[in-house]
C-alpha atoms as a PDB file:
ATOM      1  CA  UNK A   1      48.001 -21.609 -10.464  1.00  0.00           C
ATOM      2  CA  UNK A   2      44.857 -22.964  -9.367  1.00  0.00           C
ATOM      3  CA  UNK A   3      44.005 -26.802 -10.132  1.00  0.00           C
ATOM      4  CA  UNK A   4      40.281 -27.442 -11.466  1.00  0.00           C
ATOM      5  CA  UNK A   5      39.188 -30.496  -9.977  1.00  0.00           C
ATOM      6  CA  UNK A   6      38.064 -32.773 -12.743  1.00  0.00           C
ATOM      7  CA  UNK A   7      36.805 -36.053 -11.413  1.00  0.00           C
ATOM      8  CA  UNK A   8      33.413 -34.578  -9.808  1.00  0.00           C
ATOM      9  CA  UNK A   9      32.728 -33.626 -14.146  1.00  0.00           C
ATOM     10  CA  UNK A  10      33.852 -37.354 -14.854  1.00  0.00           C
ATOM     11  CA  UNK A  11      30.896 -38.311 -12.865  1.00  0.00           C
ATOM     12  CA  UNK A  12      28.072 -36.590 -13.932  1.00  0.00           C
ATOM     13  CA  UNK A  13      26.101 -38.364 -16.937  1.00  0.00           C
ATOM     14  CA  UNK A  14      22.653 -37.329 -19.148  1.00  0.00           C
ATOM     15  CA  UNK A  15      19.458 -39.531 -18.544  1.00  0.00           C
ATOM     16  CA  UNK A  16      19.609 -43.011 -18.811  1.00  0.00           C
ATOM     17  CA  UNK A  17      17.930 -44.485 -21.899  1.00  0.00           C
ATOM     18  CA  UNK A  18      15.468 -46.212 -19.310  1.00  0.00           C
ATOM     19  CA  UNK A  19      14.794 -42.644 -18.323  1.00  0.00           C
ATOM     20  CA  UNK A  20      13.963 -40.945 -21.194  1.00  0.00           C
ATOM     21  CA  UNK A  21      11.811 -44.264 -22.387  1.00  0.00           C
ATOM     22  CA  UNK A  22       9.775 -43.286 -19.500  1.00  0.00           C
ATOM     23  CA  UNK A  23       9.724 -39.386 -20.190  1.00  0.00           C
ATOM     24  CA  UNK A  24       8.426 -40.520 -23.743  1.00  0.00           C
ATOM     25  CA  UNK A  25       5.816 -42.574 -22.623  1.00  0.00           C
ATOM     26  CA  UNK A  26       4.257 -40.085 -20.139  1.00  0.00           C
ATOM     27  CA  UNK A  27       3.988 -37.271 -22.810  1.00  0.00           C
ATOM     28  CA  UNK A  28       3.060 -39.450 -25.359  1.00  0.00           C
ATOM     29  CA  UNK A  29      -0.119 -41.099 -23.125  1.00  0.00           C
ATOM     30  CA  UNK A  30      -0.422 -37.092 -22.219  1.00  0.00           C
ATOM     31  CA  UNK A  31      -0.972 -36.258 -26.242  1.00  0.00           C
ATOM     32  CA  UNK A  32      -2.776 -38.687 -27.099  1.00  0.00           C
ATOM     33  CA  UNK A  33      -5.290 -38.145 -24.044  1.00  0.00           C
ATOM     34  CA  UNK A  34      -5.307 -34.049 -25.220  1.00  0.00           C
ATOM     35  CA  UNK A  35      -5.932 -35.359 -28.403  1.00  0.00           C
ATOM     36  CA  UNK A  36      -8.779 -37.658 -27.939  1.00  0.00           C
ATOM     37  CA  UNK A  37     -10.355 -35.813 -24.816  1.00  0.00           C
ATOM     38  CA  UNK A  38      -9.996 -31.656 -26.549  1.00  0.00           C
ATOM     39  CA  UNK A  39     -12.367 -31.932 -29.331  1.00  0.00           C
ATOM     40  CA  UNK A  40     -15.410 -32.846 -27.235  1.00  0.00           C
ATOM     41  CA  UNK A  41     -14.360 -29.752 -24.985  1.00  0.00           C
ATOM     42  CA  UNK A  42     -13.751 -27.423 -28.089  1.00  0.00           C
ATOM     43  CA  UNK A  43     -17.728 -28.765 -29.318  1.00  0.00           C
ATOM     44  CA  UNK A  44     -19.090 -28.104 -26.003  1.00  0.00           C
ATOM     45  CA  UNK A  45     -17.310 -24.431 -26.267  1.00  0.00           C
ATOM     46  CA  UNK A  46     -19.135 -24.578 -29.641  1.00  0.00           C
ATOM     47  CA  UNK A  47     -22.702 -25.325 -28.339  1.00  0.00           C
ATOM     48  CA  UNK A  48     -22.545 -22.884 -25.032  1.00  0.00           C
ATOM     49  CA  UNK A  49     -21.743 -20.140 -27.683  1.00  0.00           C
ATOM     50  CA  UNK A  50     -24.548 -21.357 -30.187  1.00  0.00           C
ATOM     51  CA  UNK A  51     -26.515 -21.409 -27.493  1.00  0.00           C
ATOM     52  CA  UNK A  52     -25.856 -18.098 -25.749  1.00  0.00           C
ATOM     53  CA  UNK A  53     -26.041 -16.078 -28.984  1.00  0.00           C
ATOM     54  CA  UNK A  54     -29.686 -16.775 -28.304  1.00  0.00           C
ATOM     55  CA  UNK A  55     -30.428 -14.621 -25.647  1.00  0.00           C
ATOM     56  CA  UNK A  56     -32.226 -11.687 -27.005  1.00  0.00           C
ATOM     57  CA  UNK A  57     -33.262 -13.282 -30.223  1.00  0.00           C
ATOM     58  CA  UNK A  58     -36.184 -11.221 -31.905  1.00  0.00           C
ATOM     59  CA  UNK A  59     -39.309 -13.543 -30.854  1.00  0.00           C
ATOM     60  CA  UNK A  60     -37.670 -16.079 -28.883  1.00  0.00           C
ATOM     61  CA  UNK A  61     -40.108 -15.633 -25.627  1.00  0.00           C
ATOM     62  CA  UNK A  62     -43.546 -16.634 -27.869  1.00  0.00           C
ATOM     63  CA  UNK A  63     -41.792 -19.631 -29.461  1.00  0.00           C
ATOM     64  CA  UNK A  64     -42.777 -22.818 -28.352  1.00  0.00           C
ATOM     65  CA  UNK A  65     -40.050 -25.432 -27.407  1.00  0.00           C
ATOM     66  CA  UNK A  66     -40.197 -27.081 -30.978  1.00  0.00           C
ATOM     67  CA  UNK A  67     -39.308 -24.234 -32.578  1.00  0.00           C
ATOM     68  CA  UNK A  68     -36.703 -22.975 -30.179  1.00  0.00           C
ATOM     69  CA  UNK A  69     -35.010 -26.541 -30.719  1.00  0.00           C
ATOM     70  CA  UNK A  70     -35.568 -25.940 -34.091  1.00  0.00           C
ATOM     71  CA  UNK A  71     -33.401 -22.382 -33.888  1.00  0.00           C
ATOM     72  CA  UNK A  72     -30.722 -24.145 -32.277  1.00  0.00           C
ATOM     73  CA  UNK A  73     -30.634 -27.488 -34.472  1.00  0.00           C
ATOM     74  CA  UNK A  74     -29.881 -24.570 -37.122  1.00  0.00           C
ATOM     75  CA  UNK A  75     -26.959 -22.787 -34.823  1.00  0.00           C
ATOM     76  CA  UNK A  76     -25.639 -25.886 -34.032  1.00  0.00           C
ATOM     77  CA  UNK A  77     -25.554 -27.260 -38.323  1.00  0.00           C
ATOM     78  CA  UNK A  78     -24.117 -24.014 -38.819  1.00  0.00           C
ATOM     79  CA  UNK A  79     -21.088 -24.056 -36.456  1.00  0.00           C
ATOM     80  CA  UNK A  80     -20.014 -27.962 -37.614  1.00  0.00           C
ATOM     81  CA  UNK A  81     -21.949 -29.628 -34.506  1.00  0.00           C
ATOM     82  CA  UNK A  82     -23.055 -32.995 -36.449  1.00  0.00           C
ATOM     83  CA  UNK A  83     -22.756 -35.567 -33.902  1.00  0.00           C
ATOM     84  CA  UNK A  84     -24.837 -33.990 -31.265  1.00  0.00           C
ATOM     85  CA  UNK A  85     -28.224 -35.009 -30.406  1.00  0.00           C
ATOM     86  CA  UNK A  86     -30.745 -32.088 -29.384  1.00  0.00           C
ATOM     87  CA  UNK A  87     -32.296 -34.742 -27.153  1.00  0.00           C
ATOM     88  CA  UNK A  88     -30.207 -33.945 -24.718  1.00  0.00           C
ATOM     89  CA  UNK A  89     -31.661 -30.232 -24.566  1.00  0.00           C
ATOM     90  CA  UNK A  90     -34.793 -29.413 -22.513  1.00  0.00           C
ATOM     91  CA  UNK A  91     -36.737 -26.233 -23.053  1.00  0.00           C
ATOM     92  CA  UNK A  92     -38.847 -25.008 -20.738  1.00  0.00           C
ATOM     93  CA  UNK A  93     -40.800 -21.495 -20.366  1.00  0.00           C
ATOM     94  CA  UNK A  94     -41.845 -19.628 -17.781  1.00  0.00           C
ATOM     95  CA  UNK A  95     -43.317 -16.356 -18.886  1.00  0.00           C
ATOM     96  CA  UNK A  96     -41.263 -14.389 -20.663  1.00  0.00           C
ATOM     97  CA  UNK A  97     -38.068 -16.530 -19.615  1.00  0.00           C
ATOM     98  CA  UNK A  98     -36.988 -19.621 -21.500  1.00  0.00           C
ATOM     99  CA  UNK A  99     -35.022 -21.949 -19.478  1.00  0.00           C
ATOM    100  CA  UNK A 100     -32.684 -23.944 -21.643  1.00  0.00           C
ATOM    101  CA  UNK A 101     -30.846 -27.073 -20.011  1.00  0.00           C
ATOM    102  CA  UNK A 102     -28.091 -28.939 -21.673  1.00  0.00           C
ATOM    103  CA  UNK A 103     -27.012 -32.401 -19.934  1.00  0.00           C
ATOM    104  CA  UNK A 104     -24.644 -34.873 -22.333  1.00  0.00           C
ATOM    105  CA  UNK A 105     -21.653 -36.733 -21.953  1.00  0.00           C
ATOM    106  CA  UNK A 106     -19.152 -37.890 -25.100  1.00  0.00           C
ATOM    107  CA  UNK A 107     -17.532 -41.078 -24.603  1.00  0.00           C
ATOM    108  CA  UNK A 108     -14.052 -41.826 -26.201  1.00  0.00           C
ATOM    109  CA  UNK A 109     -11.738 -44.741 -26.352  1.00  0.00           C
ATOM    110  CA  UNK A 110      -8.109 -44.172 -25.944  1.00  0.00           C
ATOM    111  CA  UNK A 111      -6.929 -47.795 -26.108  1.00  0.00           C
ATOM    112  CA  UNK A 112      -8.087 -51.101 -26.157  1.00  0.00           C
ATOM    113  CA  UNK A 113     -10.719 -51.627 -23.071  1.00  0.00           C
ATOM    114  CA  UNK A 114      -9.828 -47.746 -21.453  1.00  0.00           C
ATOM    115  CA  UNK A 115     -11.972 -45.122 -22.726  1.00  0.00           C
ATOM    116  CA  UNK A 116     -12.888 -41.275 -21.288  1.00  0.00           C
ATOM    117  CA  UNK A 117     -16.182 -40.009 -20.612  1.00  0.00           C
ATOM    118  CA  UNK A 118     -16.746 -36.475 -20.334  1.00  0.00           C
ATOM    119  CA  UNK A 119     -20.393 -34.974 -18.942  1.00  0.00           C
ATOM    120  CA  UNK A 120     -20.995 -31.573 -19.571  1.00  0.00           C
ATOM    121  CA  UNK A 121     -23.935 -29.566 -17.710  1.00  0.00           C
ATOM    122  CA  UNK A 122     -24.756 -26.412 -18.740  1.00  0.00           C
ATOM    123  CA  UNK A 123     -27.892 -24.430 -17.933  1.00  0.00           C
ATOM    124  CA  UNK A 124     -29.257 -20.572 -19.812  1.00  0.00           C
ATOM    125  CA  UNK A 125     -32.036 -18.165 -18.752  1.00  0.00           C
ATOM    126  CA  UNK A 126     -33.527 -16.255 -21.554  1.00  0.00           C
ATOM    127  CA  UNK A 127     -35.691 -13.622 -22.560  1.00  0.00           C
ATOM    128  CA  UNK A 128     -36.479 -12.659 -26.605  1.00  0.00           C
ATOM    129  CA  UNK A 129     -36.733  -8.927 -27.878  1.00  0.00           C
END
């Protein structure tokens, strides 16, 4: 009969409490930073989708830039955007093509003194219908 050797399974032990202190930590900071940080990338999704359903728009090439901001002030109210300012969007024409340029960043505190800022960029060529 063969004898199992015991002592080596005698040894072995799960994670220490100091371990799994740690483990909790790093997710948790990891949660809360996907927590605080993902909305401001799910509203940016938001606008570059408000803002791409424009292209080929019935009329959009002989509206000036008022009205164009106008349009998207509208997309944007529709779609749950509140806290975004349309100063940071700059229409421009050139001919037929409208040039639309987003540049913002969102600003967040996580804790204390330590907050995130996220700058988007985002930049659309467009011609109406």
């Amino acid at each position: 009969m063969k004898h199992i050797n015991l002592s080596a399974m005698g040894r072995q032990g799960g994670a220490s409490a100091l371990v799994i202190l740690i483990m909790v930590l790093f997710f948790g900071s990891l949660l809360t930073l996907l927590i605080k940080v993902g909305p401001a990338y799910m509203d940016d999704y938001t606008i570059q989708e408000a803002l791409q359903s424009l292209d080929g728009t019935e009329g959009l090439s002989q509206m000036g830039p008022a009205q164009i901001l106008t349009l998207i002030n509208k997309r944007l109210s529709v779609n749950s955007i509140r806290g975004f300012d349309t100063k940071n969007i700059s229409v421009e024409k050139d001919g037929e093509i409208v040039v639309i340029a987003v540049d913002y960043e969102v600003r967040n505190n996580i804790f204390r003194n330590i907050d995130t800022v996220v700058h988007f960029q985002h930049s659309y060529e467009m011609r109406g219908k």
